[in-house]
N, C-alpha and C. Protein backbone atom coordinates (compact mmCIF):
# COMPACT_ATOMS: atom_id res chain seq x y z
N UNK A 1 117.69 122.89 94.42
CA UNK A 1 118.56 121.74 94.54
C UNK A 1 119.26 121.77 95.89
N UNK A 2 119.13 120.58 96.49
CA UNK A 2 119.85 120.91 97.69
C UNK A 2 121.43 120.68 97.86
N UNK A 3 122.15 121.30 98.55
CA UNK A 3 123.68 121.34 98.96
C UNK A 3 124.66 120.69 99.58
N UNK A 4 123.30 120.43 101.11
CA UNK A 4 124.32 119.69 102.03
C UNK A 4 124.13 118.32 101.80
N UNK A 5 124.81 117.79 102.09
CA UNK A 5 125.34 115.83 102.26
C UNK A 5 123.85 115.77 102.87
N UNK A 6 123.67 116.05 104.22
CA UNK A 6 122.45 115.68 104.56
C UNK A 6 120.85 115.65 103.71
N UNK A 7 121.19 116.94 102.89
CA UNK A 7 119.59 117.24 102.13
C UNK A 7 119.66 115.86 101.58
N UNK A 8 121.03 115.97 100.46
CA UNK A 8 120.98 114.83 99.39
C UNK A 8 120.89 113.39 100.24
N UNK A 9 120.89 113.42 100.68
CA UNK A 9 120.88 112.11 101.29
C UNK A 9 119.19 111.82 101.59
N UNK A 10 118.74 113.00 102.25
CA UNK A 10 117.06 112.70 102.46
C UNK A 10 116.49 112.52 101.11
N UNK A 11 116.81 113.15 100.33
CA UNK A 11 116.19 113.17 99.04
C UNK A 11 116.09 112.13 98.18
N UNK A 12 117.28 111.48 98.39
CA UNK A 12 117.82 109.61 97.76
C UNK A 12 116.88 108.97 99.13
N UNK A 13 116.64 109.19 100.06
CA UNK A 13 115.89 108.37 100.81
C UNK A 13 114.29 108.30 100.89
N UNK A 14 114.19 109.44 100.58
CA UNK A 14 112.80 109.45 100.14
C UNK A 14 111.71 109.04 99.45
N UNK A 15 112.90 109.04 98.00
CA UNK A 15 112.62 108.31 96.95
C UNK A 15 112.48 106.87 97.03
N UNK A 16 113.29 106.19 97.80
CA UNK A 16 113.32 105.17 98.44
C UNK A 16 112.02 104.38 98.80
N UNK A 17 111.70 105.34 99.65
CA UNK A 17 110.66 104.92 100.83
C UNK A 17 109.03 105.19 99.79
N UNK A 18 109.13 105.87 98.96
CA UNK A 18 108.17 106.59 98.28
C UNK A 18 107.97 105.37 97.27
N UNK A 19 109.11 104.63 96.59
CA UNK A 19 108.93 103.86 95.44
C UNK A 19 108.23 102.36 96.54
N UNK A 20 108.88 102.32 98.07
CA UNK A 20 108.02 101.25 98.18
C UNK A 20 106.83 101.01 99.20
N UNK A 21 106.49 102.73 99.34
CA UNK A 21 104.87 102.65 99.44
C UNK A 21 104.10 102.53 98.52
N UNK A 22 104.48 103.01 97.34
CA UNK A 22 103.66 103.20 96.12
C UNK A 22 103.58 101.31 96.02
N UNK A 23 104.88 100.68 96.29
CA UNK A 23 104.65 99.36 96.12
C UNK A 23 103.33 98.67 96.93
N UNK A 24 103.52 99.44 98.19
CA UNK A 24 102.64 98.60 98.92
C UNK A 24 101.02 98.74 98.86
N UNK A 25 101.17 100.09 98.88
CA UNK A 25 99.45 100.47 98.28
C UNK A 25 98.91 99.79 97.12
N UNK A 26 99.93 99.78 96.11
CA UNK A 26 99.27 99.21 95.17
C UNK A 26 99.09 97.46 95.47
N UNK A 27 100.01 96.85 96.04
CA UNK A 27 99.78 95.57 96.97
C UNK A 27 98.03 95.71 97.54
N UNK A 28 97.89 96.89 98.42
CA UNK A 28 96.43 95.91 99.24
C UNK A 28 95.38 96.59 97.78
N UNK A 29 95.61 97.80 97.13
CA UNK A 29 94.57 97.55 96.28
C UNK A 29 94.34 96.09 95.53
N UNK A 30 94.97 95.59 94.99
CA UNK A 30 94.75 94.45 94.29
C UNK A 30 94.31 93.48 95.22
N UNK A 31 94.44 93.44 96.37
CA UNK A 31 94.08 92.75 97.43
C UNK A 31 92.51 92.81 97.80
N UNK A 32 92.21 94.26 97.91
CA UNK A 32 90.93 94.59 97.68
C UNK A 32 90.14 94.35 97.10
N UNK A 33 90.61 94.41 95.72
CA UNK A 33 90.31 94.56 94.19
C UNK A 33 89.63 92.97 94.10
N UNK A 34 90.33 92.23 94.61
CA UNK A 34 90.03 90.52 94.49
C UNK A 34 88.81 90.65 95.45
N UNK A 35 88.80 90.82 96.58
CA UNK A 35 87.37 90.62 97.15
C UNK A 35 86.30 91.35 96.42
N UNK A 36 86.32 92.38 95.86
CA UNK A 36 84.98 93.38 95.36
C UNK A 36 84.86 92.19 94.00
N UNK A 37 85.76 92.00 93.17
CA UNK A 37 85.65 91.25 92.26
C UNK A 37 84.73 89.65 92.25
N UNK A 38 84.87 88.85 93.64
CA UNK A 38 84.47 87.79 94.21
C UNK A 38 82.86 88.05 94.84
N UNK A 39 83.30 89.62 95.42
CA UNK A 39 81.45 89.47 95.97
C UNK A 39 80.79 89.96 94.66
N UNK A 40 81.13 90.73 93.33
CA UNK A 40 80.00 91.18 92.39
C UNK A 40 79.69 89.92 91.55
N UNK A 41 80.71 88.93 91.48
CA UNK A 41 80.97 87.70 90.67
C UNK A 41 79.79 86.89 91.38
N UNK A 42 79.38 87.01 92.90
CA UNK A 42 78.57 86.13 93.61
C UNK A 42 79.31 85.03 94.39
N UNK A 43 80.31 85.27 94.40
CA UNK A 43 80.86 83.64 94.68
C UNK A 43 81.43 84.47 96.00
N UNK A 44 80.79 83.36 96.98
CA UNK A 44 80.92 83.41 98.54
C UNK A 44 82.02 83.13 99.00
N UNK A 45 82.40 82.04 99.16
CA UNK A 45 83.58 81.34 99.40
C UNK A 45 84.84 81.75 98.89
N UNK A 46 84.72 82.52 97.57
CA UNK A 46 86.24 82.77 97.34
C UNK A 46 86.15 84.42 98.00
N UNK A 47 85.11 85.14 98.18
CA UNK A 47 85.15 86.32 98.70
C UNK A 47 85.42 86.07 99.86
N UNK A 48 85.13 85.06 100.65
CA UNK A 48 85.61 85.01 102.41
C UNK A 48 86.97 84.97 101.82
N UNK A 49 87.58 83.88 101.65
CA UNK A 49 88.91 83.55 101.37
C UNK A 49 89.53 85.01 100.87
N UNK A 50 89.34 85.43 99.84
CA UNK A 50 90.00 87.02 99.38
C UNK A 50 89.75 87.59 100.23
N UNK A 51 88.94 87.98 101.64
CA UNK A 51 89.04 88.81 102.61
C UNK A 51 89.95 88.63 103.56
N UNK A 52 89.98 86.93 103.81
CA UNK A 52 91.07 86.85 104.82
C UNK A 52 92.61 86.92 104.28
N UNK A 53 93.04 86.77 103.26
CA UNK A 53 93.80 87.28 102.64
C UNK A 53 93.92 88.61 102.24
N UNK A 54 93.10 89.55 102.33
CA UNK A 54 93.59 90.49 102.17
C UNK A 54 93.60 91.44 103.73
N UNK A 55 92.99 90.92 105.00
CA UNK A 55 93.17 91.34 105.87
C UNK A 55 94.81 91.76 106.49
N UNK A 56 95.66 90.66 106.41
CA UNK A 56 96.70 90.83 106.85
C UNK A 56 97.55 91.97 105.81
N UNK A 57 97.26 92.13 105.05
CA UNK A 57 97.57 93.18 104.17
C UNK A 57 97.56 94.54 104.30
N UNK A 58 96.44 94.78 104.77
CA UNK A 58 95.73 95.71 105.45
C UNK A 58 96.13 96.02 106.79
N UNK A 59 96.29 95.38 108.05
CA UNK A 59 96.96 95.62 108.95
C UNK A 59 98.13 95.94 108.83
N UNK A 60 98.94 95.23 107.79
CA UNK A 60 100.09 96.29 107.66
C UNK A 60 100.95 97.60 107.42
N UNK A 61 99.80 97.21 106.17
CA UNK A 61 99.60 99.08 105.75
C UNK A 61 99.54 100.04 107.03
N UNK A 62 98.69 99.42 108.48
CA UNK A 62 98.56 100.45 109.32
C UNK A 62 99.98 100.41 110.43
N UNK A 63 100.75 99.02 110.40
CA UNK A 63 101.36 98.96 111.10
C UNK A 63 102.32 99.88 110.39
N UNK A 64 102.93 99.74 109.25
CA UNK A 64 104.34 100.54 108.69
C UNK A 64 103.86 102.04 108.29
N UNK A 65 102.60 102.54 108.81
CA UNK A 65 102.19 103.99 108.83
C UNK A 65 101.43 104.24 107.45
N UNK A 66 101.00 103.16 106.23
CA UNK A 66 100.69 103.77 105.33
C UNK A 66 99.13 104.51 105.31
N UNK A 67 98.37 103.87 106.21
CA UNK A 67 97.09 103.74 106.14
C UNK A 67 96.30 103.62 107.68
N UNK A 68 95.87 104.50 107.64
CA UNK A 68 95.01 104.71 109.34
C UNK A 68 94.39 103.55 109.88
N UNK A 69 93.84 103.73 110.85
CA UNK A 69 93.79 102.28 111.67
C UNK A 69 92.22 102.56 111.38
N UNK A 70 91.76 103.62 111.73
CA UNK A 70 90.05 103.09 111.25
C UNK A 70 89.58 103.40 109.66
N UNK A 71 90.64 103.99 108.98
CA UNK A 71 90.11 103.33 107.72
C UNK A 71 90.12 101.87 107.30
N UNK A 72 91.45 101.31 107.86
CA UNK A 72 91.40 100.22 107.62
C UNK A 72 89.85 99.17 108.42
N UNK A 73 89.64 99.19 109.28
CA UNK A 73 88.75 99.06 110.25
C UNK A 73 87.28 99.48 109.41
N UNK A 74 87.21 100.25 108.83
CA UNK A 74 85.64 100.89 108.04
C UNK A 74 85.76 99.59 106.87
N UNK A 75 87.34 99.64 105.70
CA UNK A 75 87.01 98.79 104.93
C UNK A 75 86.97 97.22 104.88
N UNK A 76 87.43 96.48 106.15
CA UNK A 76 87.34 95.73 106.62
C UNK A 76 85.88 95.25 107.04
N UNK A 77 85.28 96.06 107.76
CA UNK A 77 83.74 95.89 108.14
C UNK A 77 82.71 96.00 106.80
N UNK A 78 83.22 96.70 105.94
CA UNK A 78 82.03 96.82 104.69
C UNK A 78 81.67 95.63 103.94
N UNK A 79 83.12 95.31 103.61
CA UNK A 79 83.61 94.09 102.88
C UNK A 79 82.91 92.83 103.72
N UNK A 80 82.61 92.86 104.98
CA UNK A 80 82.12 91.62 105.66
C UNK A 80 81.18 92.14 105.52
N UNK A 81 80.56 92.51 105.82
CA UNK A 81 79.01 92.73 106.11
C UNK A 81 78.55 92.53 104.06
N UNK A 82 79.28 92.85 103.26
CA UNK A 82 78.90 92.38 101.82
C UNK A 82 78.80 91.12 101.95
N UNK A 83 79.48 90.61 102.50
CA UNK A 83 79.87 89.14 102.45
C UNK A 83 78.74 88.55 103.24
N UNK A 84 78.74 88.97 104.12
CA UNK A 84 77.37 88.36 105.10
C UNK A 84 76.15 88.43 104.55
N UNK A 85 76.07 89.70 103.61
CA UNK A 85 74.89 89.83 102.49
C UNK A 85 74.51 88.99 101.63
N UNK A 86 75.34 88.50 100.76
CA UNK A 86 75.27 87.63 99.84
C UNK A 86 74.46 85.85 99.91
N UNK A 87 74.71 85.60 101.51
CA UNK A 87 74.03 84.21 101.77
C UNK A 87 72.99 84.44 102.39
């Protein structure tokens, strides 16, 4: 258990920051989740649309540190190139 003002304080902040990455990850999964759902469904058009919507999602994740820049970048490219598959 920590002592000083400072520990406790990181520790309440942590938690913080922890409850709203967990928010945000779980944000672009579902984000994800909608395009894989759209390309196995077949339907083209709503899979473009769920990609570009879930792009900006995704860049954020890399901007506020949750998520690397070329993972994001790998699942970004898969997801199109599915998409480019399909027609």
């Amino acid at each position: 258990m920590a002592h000083h003002a400072s520990a406790k304080k990181r520790i309440r902040r942590n938690a913080r920051r922890a409850a709203v990455n967990r928010a945000r990850v779980s944000r672009i999964r579902t984000f994800l989740k909608k395009v894989e759902l759209a390309v196995v469904g077949g339907d083209r058009e709503a899979a473009r649309a769920a990609l570009l919507a879930a792009q900006p999602e995704l860049h954020r994740g890399v901007r506020v540190g949750l998520l690397h820049r070329n993972t994001v970048a790998r699942k970004l490219s898969r997801l199109s190139s599915r998409i480019k598959a399909m027609g």
